[in-house]
C-alpha atoms as a PDB file:
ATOM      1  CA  UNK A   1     151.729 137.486 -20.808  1.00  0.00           C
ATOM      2  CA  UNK A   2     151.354 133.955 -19.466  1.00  0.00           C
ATOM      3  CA  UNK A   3     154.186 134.541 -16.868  1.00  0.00           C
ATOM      4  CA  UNK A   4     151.511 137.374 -15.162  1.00  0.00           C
ATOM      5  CA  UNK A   5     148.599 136.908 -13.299  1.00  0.00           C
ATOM      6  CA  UNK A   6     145.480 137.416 -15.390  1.00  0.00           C
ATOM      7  CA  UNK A   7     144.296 141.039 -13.700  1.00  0.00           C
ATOM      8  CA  UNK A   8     148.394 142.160 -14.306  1.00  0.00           C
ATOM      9  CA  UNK A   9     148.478 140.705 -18.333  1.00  0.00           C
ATOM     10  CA  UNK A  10     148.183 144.079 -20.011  1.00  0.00           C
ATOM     11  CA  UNK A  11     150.783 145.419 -23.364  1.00  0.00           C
ATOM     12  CA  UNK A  12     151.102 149.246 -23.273  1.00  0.00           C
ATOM     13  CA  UNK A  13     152.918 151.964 -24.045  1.00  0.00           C
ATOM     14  CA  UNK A  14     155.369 152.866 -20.951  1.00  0.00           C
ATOM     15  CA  UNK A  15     153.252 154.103 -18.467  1.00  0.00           C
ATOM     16  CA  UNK A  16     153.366 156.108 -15.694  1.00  0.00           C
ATOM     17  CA  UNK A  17     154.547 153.426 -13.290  1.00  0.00           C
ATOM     18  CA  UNK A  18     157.423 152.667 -16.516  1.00  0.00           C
ATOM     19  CA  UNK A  19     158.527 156.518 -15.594  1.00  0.00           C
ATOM     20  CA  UNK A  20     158.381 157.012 -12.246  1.00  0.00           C
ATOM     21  CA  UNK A  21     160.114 154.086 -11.656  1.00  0.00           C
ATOM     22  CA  UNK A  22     163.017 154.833 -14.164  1.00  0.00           C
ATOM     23  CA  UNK A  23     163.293 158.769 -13.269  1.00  0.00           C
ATOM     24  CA  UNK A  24     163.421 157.930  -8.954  1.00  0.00           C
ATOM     25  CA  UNK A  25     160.375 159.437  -8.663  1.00  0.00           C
ATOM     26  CA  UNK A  26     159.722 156.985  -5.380  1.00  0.00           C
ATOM     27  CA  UNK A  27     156.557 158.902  -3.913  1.00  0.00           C
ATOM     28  CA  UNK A  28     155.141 158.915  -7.576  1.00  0.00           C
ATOM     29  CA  UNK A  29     155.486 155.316  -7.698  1.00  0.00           C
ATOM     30  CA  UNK A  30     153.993 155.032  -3.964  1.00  0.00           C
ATOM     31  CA  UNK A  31     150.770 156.942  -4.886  1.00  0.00           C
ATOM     32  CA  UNK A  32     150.420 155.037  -8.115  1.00  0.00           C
ATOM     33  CA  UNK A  33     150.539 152.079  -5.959  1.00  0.00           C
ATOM     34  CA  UNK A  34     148.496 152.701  -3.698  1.00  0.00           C
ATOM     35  CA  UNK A  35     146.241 153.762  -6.829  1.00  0.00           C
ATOM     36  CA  UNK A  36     146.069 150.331  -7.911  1.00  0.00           C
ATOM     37  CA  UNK A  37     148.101 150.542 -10.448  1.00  0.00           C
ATOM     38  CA  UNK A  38     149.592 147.532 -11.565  1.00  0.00           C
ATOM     39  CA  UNK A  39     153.291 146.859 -10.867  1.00  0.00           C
ATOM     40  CA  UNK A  40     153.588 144.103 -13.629  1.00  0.00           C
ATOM     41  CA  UNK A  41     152.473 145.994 -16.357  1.00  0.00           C
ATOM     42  CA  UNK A  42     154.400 145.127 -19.737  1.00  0.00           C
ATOM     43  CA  UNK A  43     155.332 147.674 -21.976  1.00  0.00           C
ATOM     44  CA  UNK A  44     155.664 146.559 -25.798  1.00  0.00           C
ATOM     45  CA  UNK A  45     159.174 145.278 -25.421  1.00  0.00           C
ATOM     46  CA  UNK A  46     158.207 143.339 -22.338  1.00  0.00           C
ATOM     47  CA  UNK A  47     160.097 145.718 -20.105  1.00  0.00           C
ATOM     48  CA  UNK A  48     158.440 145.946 -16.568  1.00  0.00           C
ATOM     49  CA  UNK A  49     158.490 149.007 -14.336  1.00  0.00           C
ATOM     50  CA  UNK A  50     161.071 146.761 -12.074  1.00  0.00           C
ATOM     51  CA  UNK A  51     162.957 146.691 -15.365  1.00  0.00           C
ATOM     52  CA  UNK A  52     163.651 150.086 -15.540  1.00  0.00           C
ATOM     53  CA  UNK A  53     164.171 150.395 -12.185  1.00  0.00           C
ATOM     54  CA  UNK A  54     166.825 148.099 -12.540  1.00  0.00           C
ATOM     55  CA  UNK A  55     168.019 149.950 -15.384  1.00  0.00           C
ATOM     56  CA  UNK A  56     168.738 153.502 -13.595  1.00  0.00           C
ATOM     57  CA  UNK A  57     169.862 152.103 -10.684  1.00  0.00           C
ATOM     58  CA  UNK A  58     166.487 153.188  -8.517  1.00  0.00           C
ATOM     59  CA  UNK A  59     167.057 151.491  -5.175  1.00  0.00           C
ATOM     60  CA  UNK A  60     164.509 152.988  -3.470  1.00  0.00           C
ATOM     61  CA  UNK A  61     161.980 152.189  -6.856  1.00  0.00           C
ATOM     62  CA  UNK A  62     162.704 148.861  -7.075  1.00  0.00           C
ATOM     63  CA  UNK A  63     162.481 147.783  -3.061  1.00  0.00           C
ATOM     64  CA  UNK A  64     158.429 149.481  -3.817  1.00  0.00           C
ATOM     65  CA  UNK A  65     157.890 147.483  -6.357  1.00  0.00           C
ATOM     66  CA  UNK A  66     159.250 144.547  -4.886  1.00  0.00           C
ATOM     67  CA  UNK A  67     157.372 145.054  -2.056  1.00  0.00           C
ATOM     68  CA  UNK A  68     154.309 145.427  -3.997  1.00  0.00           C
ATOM     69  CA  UNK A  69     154.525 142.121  -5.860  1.00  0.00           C
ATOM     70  CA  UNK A  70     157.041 143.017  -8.411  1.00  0.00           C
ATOM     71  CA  UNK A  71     157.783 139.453 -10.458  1.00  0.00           C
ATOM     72  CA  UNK A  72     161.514 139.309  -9.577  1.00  0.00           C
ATOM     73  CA  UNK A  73     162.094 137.491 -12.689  1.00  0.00           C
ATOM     74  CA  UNK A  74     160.521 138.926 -15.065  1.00  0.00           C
ATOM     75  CA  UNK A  75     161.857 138.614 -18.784  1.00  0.00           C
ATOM     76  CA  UNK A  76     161.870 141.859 -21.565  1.00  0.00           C
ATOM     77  CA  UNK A  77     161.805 140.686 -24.935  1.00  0.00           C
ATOM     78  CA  UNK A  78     165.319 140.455 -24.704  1.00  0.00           C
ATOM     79  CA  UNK A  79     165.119 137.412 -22.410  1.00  0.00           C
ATOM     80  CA  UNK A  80     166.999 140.284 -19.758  1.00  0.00           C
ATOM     81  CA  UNK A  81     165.807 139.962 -16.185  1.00  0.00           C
ATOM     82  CA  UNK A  82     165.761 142.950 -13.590  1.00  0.00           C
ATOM     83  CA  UNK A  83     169.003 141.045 -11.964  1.00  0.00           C
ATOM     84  CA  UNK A  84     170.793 140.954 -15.243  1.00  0.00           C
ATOM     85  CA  UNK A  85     169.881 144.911 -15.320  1.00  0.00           C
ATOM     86  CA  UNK A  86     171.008 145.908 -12.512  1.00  0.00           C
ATOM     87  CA  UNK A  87     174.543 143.918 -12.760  1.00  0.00           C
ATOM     88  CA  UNK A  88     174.802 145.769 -15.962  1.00  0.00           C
ATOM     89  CA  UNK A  89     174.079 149.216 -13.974  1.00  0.00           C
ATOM     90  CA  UNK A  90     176.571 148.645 -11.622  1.00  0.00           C
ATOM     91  CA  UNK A  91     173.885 149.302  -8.698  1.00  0.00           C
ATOM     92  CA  UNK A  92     175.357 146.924  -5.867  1.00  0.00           C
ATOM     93  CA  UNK A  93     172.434 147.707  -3.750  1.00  0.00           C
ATOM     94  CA  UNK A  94     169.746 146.957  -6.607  1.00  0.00           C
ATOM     95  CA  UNK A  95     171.444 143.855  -6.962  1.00  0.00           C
ATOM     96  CA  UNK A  96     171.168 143.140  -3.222  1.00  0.00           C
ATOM     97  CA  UNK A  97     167.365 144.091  -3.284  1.00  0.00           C
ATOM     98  CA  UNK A  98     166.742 141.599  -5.502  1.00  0.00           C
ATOM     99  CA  UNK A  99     168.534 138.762  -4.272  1.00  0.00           C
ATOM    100  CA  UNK A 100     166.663 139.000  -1.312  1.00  0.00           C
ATOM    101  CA  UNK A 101     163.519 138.642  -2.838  1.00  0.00           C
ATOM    102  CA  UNK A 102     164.414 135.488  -4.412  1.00  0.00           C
ATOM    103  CA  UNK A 103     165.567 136.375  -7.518  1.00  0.00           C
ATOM    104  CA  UNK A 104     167.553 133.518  -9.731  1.00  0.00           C
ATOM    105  CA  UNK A 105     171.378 134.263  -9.474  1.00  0.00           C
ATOM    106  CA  UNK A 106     171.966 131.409 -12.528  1.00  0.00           C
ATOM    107  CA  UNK A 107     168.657 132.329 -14.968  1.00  0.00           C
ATOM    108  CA  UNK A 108     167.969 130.050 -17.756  1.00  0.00           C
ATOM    109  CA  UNK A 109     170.438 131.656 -20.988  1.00  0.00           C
ATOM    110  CA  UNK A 110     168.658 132.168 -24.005  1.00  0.00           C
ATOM    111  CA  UNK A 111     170.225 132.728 -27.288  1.00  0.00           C
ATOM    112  CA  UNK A 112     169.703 136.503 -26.809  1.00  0.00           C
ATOM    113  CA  UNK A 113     170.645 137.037 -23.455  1.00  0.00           C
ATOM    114  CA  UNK A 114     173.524 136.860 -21.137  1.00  0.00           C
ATOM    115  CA  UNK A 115     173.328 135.708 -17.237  1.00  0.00           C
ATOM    116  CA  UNK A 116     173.885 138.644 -14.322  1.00  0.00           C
ATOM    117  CA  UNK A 117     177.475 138.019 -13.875  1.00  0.00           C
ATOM    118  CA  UNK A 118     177.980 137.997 -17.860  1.00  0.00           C
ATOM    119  CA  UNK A 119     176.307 141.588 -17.440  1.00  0.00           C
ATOM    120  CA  UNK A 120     178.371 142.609 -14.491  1.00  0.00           C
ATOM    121  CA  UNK A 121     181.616 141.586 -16.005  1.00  0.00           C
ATOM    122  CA  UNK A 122     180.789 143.489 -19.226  1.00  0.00           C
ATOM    123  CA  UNK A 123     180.112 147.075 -16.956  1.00  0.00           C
ATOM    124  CA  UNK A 124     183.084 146.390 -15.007  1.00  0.00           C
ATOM    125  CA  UNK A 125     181.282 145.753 -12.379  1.00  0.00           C
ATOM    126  CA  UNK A 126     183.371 144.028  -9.538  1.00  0.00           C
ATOM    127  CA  UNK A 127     181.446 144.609  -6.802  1.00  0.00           C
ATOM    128  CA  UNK A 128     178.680 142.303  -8.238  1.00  0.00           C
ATOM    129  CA  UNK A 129     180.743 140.404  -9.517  1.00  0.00           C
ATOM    130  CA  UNK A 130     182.035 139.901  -5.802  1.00  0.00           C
ATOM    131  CA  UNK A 131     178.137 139.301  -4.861  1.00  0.00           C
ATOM    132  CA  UNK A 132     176.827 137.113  -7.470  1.00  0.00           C
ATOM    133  CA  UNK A 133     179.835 134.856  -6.927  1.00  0.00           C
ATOM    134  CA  UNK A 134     178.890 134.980  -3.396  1.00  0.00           C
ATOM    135  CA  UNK A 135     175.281 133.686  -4.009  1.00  0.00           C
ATOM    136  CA  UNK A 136     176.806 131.187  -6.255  1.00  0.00           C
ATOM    137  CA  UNK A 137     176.381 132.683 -10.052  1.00  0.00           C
ATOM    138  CA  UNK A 138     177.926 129.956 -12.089  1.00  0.00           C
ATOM    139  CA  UNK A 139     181.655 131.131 -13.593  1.00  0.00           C
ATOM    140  CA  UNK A 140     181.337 128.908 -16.625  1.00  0.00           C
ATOM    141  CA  UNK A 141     178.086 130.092 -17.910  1.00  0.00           C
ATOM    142  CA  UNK A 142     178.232 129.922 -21.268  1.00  0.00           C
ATOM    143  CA  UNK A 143     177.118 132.478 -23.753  1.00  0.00           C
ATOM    144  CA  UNK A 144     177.158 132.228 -27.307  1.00  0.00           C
ATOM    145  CA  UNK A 145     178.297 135.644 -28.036  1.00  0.00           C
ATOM    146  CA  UNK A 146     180.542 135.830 -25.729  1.00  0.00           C
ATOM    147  CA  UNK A 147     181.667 132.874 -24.055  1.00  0.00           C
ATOM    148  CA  UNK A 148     182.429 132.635 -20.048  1.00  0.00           C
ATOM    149  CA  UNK A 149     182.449 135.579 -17.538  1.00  0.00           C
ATOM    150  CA  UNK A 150     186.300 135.563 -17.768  1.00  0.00           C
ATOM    151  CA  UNK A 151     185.858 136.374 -21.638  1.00  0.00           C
ATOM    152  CA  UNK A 152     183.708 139.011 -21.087  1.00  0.00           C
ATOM    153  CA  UNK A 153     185.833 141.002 -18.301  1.00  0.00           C
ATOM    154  CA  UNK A 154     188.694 140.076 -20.585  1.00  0.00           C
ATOM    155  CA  UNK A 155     187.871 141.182 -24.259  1.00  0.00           C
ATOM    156  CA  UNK A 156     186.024 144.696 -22.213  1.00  0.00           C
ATOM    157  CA  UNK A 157     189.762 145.087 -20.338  1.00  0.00           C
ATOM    158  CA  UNK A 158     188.228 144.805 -16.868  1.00  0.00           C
ATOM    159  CA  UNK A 159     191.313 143.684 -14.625  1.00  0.00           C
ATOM    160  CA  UNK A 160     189.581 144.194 -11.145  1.00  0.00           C
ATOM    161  CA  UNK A 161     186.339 141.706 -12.364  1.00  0.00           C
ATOM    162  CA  UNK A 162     189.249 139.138 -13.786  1.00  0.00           C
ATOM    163  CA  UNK A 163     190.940 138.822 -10.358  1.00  0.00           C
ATOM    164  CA  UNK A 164     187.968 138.320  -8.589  1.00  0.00           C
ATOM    165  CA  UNK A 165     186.608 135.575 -11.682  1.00  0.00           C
ATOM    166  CA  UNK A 166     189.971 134.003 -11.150  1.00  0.00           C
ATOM    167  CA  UNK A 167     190.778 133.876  -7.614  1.00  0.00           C
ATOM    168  CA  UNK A 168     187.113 132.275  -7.499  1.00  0.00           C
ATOM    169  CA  UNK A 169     188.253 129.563  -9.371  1.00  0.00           C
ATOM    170  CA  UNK A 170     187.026 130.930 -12.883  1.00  0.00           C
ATOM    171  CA  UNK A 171     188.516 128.330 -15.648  1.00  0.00           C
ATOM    172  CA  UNK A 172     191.751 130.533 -17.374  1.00  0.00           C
ATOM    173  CA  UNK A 173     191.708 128.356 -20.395  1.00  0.00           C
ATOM    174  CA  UNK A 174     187.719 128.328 -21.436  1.00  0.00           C
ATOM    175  CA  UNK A 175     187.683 129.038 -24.903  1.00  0.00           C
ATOM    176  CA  UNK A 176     185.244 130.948 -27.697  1.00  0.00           C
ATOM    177  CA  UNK A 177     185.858 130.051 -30.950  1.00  0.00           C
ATOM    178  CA  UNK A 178     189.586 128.505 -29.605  1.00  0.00           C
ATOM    179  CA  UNK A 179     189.927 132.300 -28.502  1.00  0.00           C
ATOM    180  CA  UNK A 180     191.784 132.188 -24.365  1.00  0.00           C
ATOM    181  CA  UNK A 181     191.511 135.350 -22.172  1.00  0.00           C
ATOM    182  CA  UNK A 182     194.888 135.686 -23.064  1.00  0.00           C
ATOM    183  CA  UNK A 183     194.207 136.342 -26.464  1.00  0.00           C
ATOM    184  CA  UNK A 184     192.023 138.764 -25.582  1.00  0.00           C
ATOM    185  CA  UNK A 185     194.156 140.723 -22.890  1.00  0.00           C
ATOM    186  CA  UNK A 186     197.086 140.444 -25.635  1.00  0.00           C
ATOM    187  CA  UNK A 187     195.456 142.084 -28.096  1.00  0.00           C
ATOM    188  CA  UNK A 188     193.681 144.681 -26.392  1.00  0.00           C
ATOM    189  CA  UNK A 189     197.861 145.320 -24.889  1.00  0.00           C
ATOM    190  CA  UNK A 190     196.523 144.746 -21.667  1.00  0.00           C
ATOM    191  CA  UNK A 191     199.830 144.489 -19.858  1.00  0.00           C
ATOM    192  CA  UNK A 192     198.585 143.789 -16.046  1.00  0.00           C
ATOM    193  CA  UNK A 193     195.711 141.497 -17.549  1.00  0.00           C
ATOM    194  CA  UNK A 194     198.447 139.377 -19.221  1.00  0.00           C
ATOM    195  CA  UNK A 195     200.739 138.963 -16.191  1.00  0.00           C
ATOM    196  CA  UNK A 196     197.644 138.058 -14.032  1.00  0.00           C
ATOM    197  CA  UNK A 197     196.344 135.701 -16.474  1.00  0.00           C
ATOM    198  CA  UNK A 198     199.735 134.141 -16.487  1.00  0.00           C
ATOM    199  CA  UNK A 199     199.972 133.619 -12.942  1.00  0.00           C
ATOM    200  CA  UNK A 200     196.697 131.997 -12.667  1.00  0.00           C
ATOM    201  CA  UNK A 201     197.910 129.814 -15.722  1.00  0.00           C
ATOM    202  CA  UNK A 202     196.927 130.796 -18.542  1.00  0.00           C
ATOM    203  CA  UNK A 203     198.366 128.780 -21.492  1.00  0.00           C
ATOM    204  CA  UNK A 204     200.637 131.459 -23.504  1.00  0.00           C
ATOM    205  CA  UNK A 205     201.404 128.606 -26.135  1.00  0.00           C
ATOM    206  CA  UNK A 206     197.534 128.445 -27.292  1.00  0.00           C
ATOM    207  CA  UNK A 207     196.337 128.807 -30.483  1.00  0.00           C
ATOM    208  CA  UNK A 208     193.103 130.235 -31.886  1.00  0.00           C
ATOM    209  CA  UNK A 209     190.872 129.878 -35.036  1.00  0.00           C
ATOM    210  CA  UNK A 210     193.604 131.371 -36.773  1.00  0.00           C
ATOM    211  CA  UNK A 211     196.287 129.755 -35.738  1.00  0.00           C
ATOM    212  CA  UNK A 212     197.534 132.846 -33.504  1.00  0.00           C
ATOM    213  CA  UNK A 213     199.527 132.678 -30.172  1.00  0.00           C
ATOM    214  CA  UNK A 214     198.223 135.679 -28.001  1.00  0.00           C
ATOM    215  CA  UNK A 215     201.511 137.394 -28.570  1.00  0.00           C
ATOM    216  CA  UNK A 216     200.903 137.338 -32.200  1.00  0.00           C
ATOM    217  CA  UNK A 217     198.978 139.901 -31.313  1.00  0.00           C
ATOM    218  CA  UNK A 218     200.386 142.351 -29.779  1.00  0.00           C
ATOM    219  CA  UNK A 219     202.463 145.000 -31.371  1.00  0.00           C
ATOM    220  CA  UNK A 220     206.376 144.160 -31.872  1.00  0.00           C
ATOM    221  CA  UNK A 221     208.708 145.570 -28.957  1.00  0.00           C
ATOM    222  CA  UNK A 222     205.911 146.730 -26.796  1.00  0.00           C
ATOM    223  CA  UNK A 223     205.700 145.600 -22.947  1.00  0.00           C
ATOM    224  CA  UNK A 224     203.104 143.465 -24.092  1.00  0.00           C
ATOM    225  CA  UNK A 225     204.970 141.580 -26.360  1.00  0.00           C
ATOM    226  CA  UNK A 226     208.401 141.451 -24.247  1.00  0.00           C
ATOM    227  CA  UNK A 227     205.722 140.177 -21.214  1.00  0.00           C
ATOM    228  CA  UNK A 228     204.904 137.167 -23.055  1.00  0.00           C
ATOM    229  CA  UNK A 229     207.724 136.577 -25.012  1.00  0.00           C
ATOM    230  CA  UNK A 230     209.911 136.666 -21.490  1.00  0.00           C
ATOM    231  CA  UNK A 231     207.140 133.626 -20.204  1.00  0.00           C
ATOM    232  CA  UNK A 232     208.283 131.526 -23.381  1.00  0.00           C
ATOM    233  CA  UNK A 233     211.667 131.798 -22.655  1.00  0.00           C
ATOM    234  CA  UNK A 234     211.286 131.304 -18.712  1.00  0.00           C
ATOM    235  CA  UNK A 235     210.428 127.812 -17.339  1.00  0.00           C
ATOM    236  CA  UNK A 236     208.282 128.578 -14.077  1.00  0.00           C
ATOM    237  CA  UNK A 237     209.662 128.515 -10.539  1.00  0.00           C
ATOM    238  CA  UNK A 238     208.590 125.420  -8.680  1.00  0.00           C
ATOM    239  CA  UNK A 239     206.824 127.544  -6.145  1.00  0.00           C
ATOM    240  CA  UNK A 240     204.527 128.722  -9.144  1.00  0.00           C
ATOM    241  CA  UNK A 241     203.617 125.669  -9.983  1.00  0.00           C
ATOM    242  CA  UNK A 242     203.258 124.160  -6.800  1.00  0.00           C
ATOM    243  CA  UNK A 243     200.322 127.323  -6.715  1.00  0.00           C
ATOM    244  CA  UNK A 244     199.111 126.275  -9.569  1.00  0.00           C
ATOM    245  CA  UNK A 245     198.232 122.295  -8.344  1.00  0.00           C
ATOM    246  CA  UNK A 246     197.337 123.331  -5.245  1.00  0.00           C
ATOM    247  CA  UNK A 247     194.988 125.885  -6.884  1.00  0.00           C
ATOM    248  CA  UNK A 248     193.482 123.487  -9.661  1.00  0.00           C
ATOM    249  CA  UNK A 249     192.663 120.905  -7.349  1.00  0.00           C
ATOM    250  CA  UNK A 250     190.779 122.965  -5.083  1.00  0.00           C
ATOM    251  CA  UNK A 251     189.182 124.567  -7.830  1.00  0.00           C
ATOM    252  CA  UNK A 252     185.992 126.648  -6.539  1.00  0.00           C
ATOM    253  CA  UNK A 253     186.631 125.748  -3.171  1.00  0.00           C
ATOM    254  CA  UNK A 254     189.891 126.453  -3.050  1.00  0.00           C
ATOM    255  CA  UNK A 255     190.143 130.125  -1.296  1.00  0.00           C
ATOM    256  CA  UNK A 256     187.334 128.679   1.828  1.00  0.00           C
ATOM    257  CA  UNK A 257     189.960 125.933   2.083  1.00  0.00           C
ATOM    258  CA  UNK A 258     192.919 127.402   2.069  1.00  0.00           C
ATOM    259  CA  UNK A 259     191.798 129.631   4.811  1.00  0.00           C
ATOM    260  CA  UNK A 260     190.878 126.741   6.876  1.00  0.00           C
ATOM    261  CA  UNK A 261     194.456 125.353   6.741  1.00  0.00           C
ATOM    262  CA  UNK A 262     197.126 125.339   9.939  1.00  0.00           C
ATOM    263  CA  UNK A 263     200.024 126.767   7.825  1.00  0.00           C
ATOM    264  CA  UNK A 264     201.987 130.195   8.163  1.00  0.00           C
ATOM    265  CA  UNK A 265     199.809 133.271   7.143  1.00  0.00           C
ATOM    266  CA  UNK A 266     202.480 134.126   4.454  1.00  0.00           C
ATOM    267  CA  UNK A 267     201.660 130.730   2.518  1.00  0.00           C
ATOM    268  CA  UNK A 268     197.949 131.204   2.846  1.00  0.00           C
ATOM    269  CA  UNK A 269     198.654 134.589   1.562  1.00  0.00           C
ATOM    270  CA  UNK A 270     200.475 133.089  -1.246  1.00  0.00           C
ATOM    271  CA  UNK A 271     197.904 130.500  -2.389  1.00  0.00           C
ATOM    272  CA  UNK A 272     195.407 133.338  -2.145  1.00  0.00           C
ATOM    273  CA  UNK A 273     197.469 135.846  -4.336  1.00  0.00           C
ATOM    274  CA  UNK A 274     197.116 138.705  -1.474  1.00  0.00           C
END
C-alpha cells in the first residue's frame, strides 16, 4: 500500500473498476471514473484495474486509466507490472500506451518476476520485442528461472523473437545453468533456430551441466542432428567470420552503424542478415 497515495490505499475484492477494465467495458470504466472511483485500487493479489487491463489487452481501458492517474508501475504480488502484462498479451498498442506514460522499460527483477521483454519473448511476441528493444529494454537481463531474453524465445521455440534478440546484438552464448540457446533449439529439434543460432555464432562445441553438446540432443539421423553435425565437420567461410568480428565488435550498435557506412548495399545487407 505504501506505493499509493493515502485516499487510493484500499485491499478489496476485484471491484467493479477490476471488471470493467478487464472485460473492455470502456464507458463502464468512464462513468466509474467520473464516479470517483479510485483507479489504484488493489485487489488482494495486488493486481490493479491497469493490471488487468494490461492483461486482456484493453487499449482503450488502459489509455482511461492512464489518463486518470493510473500508477504506470504498479507491482501485483507477483512483482508483475502492467508493462510486463501487456508484453505477455501480445497487445503492441497496450505496450505503446504505456511507454508513453513513462512506464520503466528495464523494471527492477525480483526473484519472482521476469522484465517486459522476458514476458514478450515467452508469448512470442516479436512485435514488442521489436519495441522494447527500441526504448532500450536491456537484452541481458537476467532471470533466475530463466536466464536472458534469448533463452526464453529459445527454450519456448520462438524463431521470429530470436532474430530480432540477435540481430540487436543479444549475447548467443549467455548461459543458464551452462545451458546455450543452442541447447535449447537442439533439443526442442528446432531446425531453423539452430541454423540461425549458428550464423550469429553460436558455439556448437559447448557443453552443459551434463556434459552434453546440443547435438547430443537431438534425435539420431534427423535434420537436426545432420545440421549440427555438418557445422563440426565444416570450418567456416572467411566471409562468415569476417560477419562475425565485424558483428561482435559493434555489438548493440552494430545494425545503426552499419547503416551509416559508405559501402555497397549488398554488404550492408550482409552484415545485417537481410
Amino acid at each position: 500500500c505504501l506505493r499509493f497515495p493515502a485516499d487510493q490505499c484500499c485491499w478489496s475484492e476485484r471491484t467493479e473498476v477490476h471488471k470493467a477494465a478487464s472485460l473492455g467495458q470502456a464507458s463502464q470504466l468512464q462513468h466509474l471514473i467520473r464516479s470517483g472511483a479510485s483507479v489504484n485500487v488493489v485487489a488482494v493479489d495486488s493486481i490493479t484495474p491497469l493490471h488487468e487491463a494490461c492483461l486482456r489487452g484493453q487499449a482503450q481501458c488502459v489509455q482511461l486509466l492512464l489518463e486518470a492517474g493510473a500508477q504506470v508501475d504498479a507491482r501485483n504480488v507477483d512483482g508483475s507490472t502492467p508493462l510486463c502484462d501487456a508484453c505477455s498479451a501480445g497487445s503492441l498498442e497496450c505496450v505503446k500506451l504505456l511507454l508513453e506514460h513513462g512506464a520503466k522499460a528495464n523494471p527492477a527483477l525480483t526473484s519472482r518476476t521476469a522484465s517486459p521483454l522476458h514476458e514478450a519473448c515467452m508469448g512470442g511476441n516479436a512485435d514488442c520485442v521489436k519495441l522494447m528493444i527500441t526504448m532500450g529494454a536491456c537484452l541481458e537481463a537476467y532471470d533466475l528461472y530463466y536466464g536472458t531474453p534469448l533463452l526464453v524465445a529459445c527454450v519456448n521455440g520462438h524463431i521470429d523473437c530470436v532474430k530480432v534478440l540477435l540481430n540487436a546484438g543479444a549475447k548467443v552464448n549467455a548461459t543458464r545453468l551452462h545451458e546455450t540457446p543452442l541447447h535449447h533449439a537442439a533439443k526442442n529439434m528446432r531446425l531453423e533456430m539452430i541454423e540461425t543460432l549458428v550464423e550469429f555464432g553460436a558455439n556448437i562445441y559447448a557443453r552443459d551441466h551434463n556434459n552434453k553438446r546440443p547435438v547430443d540432443y537431438t534425435t539420431p539421423g534427423s535434420p537436426s542432428a545432420v545440421c549440427l553435425q555438418l557445422y563440426e565437420t565444416s570450418p567456416m567461410s572467411l566471409q562468415q567470420l569476417s560477419r562475425l568480428a565485424v558483428r561482435k565488435k559493434l555489438g548493440t550498435r552494430a545494425l545503426k552503424v552499419i547503416g551509416q557506412l559508405d559501402i555497397p548495399k549488398l554488404i550492408i545487407s550482409y552484415l545485417c542478415y537481410q
